[in-house]
Protein backbone atom coordinates (compact mmCIF):
# COMPACT_ATOMS: atom_id res chain seq x y z
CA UNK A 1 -17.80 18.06 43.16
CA UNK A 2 -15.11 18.44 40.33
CA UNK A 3 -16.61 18.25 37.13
CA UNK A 4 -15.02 16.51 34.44
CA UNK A 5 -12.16 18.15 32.35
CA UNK A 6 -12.46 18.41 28.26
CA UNK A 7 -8.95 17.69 26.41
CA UNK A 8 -8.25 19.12 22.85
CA UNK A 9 -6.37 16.20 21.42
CA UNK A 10 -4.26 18.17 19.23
CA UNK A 11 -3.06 20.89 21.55
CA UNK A 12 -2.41 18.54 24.40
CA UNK A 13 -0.22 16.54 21.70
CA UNK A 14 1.82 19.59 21.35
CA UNK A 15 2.31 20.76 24.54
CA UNK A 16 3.73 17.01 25.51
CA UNK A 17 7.61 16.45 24.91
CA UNK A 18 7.88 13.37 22.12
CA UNK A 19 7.31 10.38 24.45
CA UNK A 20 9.01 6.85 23.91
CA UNK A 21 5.04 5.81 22.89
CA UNK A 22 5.38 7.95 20.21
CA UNK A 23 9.17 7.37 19.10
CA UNK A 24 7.69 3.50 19.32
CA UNK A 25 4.82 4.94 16.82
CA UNK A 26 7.54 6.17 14.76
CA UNK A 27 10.09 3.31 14.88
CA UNK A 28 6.99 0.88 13.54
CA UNK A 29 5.96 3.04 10.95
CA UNK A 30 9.59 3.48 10.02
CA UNK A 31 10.10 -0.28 9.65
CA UNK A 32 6.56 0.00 7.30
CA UNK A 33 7.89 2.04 4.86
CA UNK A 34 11.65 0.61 5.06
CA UNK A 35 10.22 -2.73 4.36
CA UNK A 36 8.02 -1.23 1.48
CA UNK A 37 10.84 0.46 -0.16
CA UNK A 38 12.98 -3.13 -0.28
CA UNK A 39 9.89 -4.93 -1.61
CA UNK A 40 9.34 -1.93 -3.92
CA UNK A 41 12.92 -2.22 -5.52
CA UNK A 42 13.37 -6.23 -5.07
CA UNK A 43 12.24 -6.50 -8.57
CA UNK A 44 14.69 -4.37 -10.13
CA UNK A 45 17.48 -6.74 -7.75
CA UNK A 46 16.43 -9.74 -9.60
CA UNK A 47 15.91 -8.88 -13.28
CA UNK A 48 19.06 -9.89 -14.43
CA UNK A 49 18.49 -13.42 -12.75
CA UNK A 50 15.24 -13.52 -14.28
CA UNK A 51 16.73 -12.88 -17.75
CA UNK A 52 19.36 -15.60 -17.59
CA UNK A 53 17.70 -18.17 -15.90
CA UNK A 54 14.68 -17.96 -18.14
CA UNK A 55 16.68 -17.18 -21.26
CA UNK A 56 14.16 -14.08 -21.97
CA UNK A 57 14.68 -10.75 -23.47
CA UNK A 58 15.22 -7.91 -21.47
CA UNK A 59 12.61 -5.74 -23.11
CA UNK A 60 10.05 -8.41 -22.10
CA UNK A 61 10.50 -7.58 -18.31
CA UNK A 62 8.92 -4.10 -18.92
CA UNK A 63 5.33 -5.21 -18.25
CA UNK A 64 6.31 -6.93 -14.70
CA UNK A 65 9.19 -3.94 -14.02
CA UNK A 66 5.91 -1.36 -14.69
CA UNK A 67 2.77 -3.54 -12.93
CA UNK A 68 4.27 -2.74 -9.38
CA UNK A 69 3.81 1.25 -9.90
CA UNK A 70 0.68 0.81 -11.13
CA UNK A 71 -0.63 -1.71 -7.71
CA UNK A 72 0.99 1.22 -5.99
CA UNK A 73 -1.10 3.96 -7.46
CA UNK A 74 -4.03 2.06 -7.47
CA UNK A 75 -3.43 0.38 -3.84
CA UNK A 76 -2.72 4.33 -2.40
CA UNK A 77 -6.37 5.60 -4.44
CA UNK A 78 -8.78 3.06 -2.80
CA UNK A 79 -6.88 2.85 0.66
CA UNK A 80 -7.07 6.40 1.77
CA UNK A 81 -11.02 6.74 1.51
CA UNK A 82 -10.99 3.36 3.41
CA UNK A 83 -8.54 4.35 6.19
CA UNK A 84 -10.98 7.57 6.79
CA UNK A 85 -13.94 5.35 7.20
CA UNK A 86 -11.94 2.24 9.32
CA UNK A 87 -9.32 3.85 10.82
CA UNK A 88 -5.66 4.52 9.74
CA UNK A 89 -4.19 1.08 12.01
CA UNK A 90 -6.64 -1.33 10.72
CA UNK A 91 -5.85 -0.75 6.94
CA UNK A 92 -2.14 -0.51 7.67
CA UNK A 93 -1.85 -3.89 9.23
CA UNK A 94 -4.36 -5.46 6.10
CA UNK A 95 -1.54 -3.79 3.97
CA UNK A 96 1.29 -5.01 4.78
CA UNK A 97 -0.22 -8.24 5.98
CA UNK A 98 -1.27 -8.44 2.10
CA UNK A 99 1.79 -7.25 0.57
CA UNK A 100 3.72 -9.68 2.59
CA UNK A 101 1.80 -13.09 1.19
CA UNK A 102 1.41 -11.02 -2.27
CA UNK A 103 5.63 -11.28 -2.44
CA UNK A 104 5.47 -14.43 -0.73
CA UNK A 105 3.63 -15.61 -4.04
CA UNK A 106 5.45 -13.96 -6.39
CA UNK A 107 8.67 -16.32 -5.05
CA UNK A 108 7.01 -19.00 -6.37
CA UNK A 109 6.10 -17.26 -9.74
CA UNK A 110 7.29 -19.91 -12.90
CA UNK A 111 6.52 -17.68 -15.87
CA UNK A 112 6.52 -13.91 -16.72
CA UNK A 113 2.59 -13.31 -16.52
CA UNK A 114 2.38 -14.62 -13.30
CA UNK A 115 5.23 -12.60 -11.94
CA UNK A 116 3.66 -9.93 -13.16
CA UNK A 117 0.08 -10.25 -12.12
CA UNK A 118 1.80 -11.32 -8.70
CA UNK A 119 3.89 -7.84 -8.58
CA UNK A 120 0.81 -5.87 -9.50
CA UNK A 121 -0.55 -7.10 -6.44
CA UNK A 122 2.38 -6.60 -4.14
CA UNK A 123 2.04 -2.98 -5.75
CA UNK A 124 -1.72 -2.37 -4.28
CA UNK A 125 -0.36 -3.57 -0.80
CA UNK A 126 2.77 -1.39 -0.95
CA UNK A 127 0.68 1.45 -2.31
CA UNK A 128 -1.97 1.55 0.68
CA UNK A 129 0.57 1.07 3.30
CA UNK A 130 2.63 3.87 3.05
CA UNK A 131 -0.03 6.61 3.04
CA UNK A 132 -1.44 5.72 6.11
CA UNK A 133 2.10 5.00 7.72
CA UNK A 134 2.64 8.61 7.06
CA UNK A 135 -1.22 9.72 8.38
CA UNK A 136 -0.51 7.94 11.33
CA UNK A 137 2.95 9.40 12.20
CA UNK A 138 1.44 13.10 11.59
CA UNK A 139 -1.18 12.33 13.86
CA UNK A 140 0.85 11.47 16.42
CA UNK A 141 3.78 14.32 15.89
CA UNK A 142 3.39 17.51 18.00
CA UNK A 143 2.63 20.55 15.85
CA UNK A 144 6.19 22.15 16.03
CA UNK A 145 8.03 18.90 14.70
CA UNK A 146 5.68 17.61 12.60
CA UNK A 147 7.74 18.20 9.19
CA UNK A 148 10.60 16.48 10.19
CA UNK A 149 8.99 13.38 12.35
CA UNK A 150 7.16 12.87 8.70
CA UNK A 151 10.33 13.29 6.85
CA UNK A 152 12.68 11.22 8.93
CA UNK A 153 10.41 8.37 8.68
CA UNK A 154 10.24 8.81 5.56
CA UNK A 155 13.79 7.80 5.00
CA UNK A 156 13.40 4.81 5.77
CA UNK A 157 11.64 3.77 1.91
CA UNK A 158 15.31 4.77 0.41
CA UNK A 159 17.02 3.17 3.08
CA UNK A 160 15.34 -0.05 2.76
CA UNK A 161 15.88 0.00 -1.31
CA UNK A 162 19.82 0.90 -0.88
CA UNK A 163 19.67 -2.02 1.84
CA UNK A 164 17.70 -4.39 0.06
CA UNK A 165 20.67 -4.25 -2.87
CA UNK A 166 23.31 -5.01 -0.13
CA UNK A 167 20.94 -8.10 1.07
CA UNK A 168 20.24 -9.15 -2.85
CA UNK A 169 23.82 -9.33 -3.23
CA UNK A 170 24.49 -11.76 -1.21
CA UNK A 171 21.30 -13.77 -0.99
CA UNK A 172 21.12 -14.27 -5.21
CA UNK A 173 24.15 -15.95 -5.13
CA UNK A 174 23.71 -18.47 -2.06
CA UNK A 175 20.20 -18.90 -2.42
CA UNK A 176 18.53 -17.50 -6.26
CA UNK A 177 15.90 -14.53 -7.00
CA UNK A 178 13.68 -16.15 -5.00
CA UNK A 179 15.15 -15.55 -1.62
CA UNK A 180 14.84 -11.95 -2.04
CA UNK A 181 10.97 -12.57 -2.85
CA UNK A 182 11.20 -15.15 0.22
CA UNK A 183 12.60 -12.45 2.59
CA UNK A 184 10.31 -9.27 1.48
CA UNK A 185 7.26 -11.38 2.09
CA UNK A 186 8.49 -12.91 5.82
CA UNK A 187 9.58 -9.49 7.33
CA UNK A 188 6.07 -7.93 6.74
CA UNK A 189 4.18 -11.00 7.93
CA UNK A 190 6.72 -10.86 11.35
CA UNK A 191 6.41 -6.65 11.56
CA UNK A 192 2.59 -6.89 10.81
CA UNK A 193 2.24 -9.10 14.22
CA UNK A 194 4.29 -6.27 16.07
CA UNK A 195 1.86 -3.92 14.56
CA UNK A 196 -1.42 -5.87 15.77
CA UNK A 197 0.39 -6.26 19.49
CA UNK A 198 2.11 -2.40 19.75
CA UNK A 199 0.60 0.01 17.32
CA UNK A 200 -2.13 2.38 18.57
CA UNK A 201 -4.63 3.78 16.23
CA UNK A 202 -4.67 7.71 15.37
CA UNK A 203 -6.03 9.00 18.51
CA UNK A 204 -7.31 11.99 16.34
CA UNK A 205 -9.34 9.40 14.13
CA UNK A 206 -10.53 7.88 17.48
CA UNK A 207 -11.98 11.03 18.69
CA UNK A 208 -13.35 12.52 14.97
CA UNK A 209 -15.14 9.11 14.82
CA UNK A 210 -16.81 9.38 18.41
CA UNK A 211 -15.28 5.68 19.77
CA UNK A 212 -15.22 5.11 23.78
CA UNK A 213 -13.46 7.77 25.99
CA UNK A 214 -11.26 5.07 28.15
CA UNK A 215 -9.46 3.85 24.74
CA UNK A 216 -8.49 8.04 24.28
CA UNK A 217 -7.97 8.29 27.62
CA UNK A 218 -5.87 5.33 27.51
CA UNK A 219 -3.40 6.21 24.56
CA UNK A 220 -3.22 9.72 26.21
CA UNK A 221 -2.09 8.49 29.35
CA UNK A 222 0.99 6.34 27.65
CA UNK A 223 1.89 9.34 25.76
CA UNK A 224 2.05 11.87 28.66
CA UNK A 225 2.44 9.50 32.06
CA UNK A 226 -0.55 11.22 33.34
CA UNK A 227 -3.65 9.16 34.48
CA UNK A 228 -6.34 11.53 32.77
CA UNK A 229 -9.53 10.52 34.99
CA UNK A 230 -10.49 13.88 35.58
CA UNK A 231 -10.75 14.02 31.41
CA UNK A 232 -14.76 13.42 30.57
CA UNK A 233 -14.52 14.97 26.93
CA UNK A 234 -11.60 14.88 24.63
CA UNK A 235 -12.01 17.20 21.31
CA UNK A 236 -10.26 17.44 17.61
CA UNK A 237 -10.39 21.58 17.90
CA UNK A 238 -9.33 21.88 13.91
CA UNK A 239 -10.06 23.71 10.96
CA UNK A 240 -12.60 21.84 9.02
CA UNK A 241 -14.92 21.75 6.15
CA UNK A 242 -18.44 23.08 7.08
CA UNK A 243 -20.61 19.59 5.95
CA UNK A 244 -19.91 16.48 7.47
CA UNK A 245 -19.74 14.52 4.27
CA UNK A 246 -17.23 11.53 2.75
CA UNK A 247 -13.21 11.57 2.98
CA UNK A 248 -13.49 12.20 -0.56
CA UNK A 249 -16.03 14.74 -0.73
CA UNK A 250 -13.58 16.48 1.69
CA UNK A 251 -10.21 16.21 -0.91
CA UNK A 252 -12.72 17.62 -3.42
CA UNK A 253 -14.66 20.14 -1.80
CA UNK A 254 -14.60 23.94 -2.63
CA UNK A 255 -12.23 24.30 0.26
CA UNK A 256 -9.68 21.56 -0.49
CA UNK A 257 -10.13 20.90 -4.00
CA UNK A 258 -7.77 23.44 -5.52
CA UNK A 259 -4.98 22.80 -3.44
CA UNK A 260 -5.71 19.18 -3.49
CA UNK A 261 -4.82 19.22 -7.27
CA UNK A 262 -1.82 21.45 -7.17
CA UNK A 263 -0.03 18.58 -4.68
CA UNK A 264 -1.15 16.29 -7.43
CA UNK A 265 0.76 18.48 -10.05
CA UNK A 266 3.72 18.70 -7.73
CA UNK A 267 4.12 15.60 -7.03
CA UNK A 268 3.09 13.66 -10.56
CA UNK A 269 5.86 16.29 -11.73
CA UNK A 270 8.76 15.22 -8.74
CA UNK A 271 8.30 11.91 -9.76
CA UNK A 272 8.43 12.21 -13.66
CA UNK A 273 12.06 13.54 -12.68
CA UNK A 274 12.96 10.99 -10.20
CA UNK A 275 11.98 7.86 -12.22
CA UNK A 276 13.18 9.28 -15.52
CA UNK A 277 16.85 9.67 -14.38
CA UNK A 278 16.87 6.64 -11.54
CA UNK A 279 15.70 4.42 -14.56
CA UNK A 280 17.56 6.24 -17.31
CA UNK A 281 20.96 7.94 -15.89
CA UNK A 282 23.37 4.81 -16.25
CA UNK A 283 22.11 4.69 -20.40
CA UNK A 284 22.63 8.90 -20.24
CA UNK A 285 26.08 8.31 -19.14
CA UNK A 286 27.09 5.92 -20.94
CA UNK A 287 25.99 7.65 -24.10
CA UNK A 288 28.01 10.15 -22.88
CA UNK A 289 31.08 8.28 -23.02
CA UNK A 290 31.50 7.27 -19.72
CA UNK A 291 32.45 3.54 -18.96
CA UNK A 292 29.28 1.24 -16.94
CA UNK A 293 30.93 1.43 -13.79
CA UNK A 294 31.50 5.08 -13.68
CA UNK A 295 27.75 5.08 -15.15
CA UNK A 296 26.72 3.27 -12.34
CA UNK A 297 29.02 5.41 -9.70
CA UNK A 298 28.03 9.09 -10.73
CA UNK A 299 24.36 8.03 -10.91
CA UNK A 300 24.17 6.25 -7.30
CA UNK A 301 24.91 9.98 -6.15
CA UNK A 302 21.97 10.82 -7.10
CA UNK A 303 20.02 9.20 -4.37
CA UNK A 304 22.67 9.19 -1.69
CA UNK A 305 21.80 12.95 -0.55
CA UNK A 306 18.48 12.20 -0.63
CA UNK A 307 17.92 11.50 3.74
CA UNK A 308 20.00 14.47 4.32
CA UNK A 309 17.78 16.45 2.28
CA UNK A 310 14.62 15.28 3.30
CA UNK A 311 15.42 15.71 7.27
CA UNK A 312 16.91 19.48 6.57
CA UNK A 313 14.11 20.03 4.39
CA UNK A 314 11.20 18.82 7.28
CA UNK A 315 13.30 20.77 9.84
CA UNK A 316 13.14 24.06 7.60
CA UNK A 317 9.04 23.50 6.88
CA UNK A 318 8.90 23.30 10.98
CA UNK A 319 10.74 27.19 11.26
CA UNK A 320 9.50 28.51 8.20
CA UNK A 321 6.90 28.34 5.53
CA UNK A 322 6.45 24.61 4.48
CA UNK A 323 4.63 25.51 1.05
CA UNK A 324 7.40 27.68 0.53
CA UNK A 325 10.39 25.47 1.79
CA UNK A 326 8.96 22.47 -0.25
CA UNK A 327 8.79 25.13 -3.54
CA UNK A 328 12.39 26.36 -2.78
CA UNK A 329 13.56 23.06 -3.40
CA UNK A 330 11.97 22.56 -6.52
CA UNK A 331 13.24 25.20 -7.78
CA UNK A 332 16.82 24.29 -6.72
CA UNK A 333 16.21 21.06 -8.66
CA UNK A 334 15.21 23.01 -11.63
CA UNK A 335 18.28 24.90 -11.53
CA UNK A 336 20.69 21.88 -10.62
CA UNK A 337 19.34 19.34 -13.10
CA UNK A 338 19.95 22.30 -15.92
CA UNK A 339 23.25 23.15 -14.56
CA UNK A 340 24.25 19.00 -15.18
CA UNK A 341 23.01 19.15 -18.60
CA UNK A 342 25.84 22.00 -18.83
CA UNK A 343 28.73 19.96 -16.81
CA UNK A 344 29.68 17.22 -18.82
CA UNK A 345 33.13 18.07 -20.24
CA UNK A 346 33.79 18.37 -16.17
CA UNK A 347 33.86 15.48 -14.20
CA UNK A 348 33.95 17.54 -10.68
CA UNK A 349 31.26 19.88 -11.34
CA UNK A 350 29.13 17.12 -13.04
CA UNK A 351 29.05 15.14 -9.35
CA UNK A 352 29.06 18.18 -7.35
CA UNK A 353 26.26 19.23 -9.17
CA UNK A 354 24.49 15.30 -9.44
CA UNK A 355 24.76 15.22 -6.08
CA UNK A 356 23.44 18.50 -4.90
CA UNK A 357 20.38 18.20 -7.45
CA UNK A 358 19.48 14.67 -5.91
CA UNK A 359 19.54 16.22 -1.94
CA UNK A 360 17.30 19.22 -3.72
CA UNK A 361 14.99 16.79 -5.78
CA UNK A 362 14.60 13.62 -2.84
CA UNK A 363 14.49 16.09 0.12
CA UNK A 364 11.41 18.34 -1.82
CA UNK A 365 9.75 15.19 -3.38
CA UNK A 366 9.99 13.14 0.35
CA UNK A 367 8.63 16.42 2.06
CA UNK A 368 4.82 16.35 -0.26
CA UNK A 369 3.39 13.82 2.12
CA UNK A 370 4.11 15.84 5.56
CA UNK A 371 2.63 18.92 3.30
CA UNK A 372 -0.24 17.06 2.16
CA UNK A 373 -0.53 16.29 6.34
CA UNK A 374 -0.39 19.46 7.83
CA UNK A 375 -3.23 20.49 4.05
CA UNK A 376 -5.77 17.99 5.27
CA UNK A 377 -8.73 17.77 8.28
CA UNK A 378 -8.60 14.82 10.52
CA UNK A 379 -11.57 13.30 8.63
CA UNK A 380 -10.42 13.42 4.85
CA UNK A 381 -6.18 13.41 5.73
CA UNK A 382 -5.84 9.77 5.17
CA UNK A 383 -7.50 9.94 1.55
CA UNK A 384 -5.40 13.36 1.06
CA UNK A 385 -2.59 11.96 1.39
CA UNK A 386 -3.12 8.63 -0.47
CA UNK A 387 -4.10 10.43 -3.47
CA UNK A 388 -1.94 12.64 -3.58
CA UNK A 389 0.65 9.86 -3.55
CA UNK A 390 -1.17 7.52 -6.31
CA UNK A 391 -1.83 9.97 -8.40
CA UNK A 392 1.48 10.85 -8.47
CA UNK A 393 2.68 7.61 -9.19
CA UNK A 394 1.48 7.70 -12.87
CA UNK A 395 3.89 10.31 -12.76
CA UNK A 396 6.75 7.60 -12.18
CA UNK A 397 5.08 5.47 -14.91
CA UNK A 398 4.79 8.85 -17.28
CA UNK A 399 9.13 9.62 -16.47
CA UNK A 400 9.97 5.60 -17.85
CA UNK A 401 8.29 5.86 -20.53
CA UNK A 402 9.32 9.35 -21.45
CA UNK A 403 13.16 8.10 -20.42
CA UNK A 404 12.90 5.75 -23.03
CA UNK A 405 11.41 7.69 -25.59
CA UNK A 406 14.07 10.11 -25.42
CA UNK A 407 16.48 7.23 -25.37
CA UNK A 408 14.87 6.07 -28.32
CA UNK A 409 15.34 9.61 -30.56
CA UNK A 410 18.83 9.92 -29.07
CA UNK A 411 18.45 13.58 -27.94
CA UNK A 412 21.33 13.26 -26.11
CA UNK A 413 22.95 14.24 -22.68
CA UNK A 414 22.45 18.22 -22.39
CA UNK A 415 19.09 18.47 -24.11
CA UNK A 416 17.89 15.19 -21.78
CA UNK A 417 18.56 17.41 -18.61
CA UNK A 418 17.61 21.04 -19.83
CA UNK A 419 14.12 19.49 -20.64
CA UNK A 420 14.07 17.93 -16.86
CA UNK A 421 13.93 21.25 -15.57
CA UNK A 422 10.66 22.00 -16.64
CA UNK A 423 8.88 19.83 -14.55
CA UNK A 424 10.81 21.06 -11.61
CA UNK A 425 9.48 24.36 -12.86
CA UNK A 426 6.03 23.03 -13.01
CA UNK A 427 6.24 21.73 -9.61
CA UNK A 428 7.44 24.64 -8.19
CA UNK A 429 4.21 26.73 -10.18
CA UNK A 430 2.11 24.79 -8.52
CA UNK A 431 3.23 25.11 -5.05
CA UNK A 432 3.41 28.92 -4.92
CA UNK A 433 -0.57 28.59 -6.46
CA UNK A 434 -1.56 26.93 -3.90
CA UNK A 435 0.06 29.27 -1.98
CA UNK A 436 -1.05 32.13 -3.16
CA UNK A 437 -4.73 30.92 -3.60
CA UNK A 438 -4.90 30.24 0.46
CA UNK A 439 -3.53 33.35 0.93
CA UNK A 440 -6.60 35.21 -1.44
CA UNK A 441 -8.97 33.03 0.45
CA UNK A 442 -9.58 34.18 3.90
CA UNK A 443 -12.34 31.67 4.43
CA UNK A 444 -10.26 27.98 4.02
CA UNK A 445 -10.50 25.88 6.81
CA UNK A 446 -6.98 25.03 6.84
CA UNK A 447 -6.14 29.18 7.17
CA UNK A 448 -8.78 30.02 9.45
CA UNK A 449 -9.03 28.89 13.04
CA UNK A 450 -12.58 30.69 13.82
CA UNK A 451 -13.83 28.10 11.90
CA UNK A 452 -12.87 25.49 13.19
CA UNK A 453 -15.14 21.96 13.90
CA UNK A 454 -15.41 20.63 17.45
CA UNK A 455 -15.78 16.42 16.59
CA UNK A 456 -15.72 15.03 20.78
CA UNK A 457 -15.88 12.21 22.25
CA UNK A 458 -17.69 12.02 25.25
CA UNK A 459 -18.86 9.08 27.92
């Protein structure tokens, strides 16, 4: 009599090539955080409708342009703990599912506090769905490609706010702002019934959390063509803190908790760049001397690197060092963004140099959630991640406001981006701690294999 075979989830993962079930895995996720980066940016498509057709001030669209980021950081905080306790599918699908009637809403929005109560609750939907998109996909990825299965999905959050300008263009003046409201609340609501019908949960989280062997076995079996009814145990053989306690308790812990605040550093920093010059390059520019449409031109460079540099950085974290890849191009930003600060009297080297600092800058910043991945156990990665990413997020809100403070005292073009370089800097600091500090500690989970937590489960 054969006796039954025990699986480790993780290593059979790897040792299977990528499967269509898991490019289908990717592809949904993909569409997740494509759809959240056109709903993140519709609002900035329709603010100069918004000012004409309800004769307001610009100024007074700061409060709605600013509630999104801070749904996003609070939507990211309280999902994370809640996908580690109900699984990473359910509160993915109640995301976007939320998000979609959230936008849905804010099409109908007649005055400026509703829209902005509306868009601070688009921002919690947004801001839990795309952590657990990205926990989902790194749960899935084999070990050797994780980086850049994270990355290239990833891309699709610029690629759906570049899109999303193409689409405003033409819907705004066929159909008014509120199409673009109309449309960013239907395509979740039709993707979030493709999710509920197609989209497995985290076979990982299945196993950590003990649930019935068939629905492993089942998911398994799609992924590798292979019946697996010899398979009576499956395992998650990973590196693990020693008590059993809450997601959080895990981010926090003794093992975790330094290195969970240096990703915070890093990425608060990456995104007090990226929002300070997205929201505050065309005014630079034109200061500057250059005309709005030139403004406009040299500054859409800055983003248009950014999916080569996020897919070249996940590929180099899969040969080499991620913590060290991820730092590299920090630095590089650091470098680049002072170098622009020096280039204006020459037009070539100043979008050489825009262009290059923007694939540095978006393919680092895009590569913190895969890092934050590959940081976390099984049990606390979902929260991990998402706070990592909220948290951050008050660095977005912290790089507007400090845009238009410097705006405001006129320190002009060169200082502006010599002073960006120190958060780059900081980032970078941060990184190589955390580096160094798993390096000093033998005993972290994440370093140390021999202590690693068998969670099973069995018939």
């Amino acid at each position: 009599m054969n006796h039954p075979r025990t699986v480790d989830v993780p290593a059979y993962i790897n040792t299977q090539p990528f499967s269509g079930y898991q490019w289908l895995v990717l592809t949904l996720c993909f569409f997740v955080v494509a759809i959240d980066g056109f709903d993140t940016a519709a609002i900035g498509y329709i603010a100069p409708s918004l000012v004409a057709q309800w004769h307001i001030d610009k100024g007074s669209l700061g409060p709605v342009l600013s509630a999104a980021l801070f749904g996003l950081a609070g939507g990211a905080i309280f999902a994370g703990p809640m996908a580690d306790r109900a699984g990473r599918k359910t509160v993915l699908v109640l995301s976007v599912v939320f998000f979609g009637v959230a936008s849905l809403a804010t099409a109908f929005a007649q005055d400026l506090q509703t829209l902005t109560i509306l868009r601070f609750l688009t921002g919690l939907g947004l801001g839990a769905a795309m952590p657990n998109a990205v926990t989902l996909i790194s749960e899935y990825a084999p070990e050797a490609r994780r980086a850049v299965i994270v990355n290239t999905m990833f891309c699709g959050f610029p690629l759906g706010a570049s899109v999303g300008g193409f689409v405003a263009s033409w819907l705004i003046p066929h159909f008014g702002w509120h199409s673009v409201l109309v449309l960013g609340g239907v395509l979740p609501l039709v993707l979030s019934v493709l999710l509920i019908a197609c989209l497995p949960e985290s076979v990982k989280f299945l196993v950590v959390k003990q649930k019935p062997v068939a629905r492993v076995r089942r998911i398994l079996s799609r992924i590798s063509g292979e019946p697996l009814d010899d398979v009576g145990t499956f395992t998650v053989n990973e590196a693990a803190p020693k008590h059993n306690g809450s997601a959080i308790g895990v981010v926090l812990s003794k093992p975790y908790g330094f290195g969970s605040l240096m990703l915070w550093v890093t990425y608060f920093m990456g995104l007090v760049i990226f929002y300070l010059l997205t929201s505050w390059m065309p005014i630079l520019f034109k200061d500057a001397g250059f005309t709005i449409e030139r403004a406009a031109l040299v500054t859409a460079l800055f983003p248009l690197g950014g999916g080569i540099g996020t897919i070249l950085s996940g590929w180099l974290m899969d040969k080499f060092n991620a913590q060290k890849v991820v730092a590299l191009g920090y630095a590089l930003t650091a470098v680049l963004v002072y170098a622009v600060g020096q280039a204006i009297g020459n037009i070539g080297m100043l979008v050489t140099l825009i262009f290059l600092a923007g694939t540095a800058m978006n393919g680092a910043q895009s590569s913190m959630p895969s890092l934050a991945a590959m940081f976390y156990p099984t049990n606390g990665r979902a929260t991990g991640v998402a706070w990592m990413l909220g948290i951050g997020r008050f660095g977005g809100i912290a790089g507007a406001l400090l845009g238009a403070e410097l705006v405001r005292r006129h320190l002009g073009f060169s200082a502006t981006f010599s002073l960006l370089a120190i958060p780059a800097v900081i980032a970078t600091v941060a990184l190589l701690a955390k580096h160094a500090w798993e390096r000093a500690r033998g005993d972290l989970p994440a370093l140390n294999a021999g202590e690693a937590r068998n969670s099973a489960a069995t018939h």
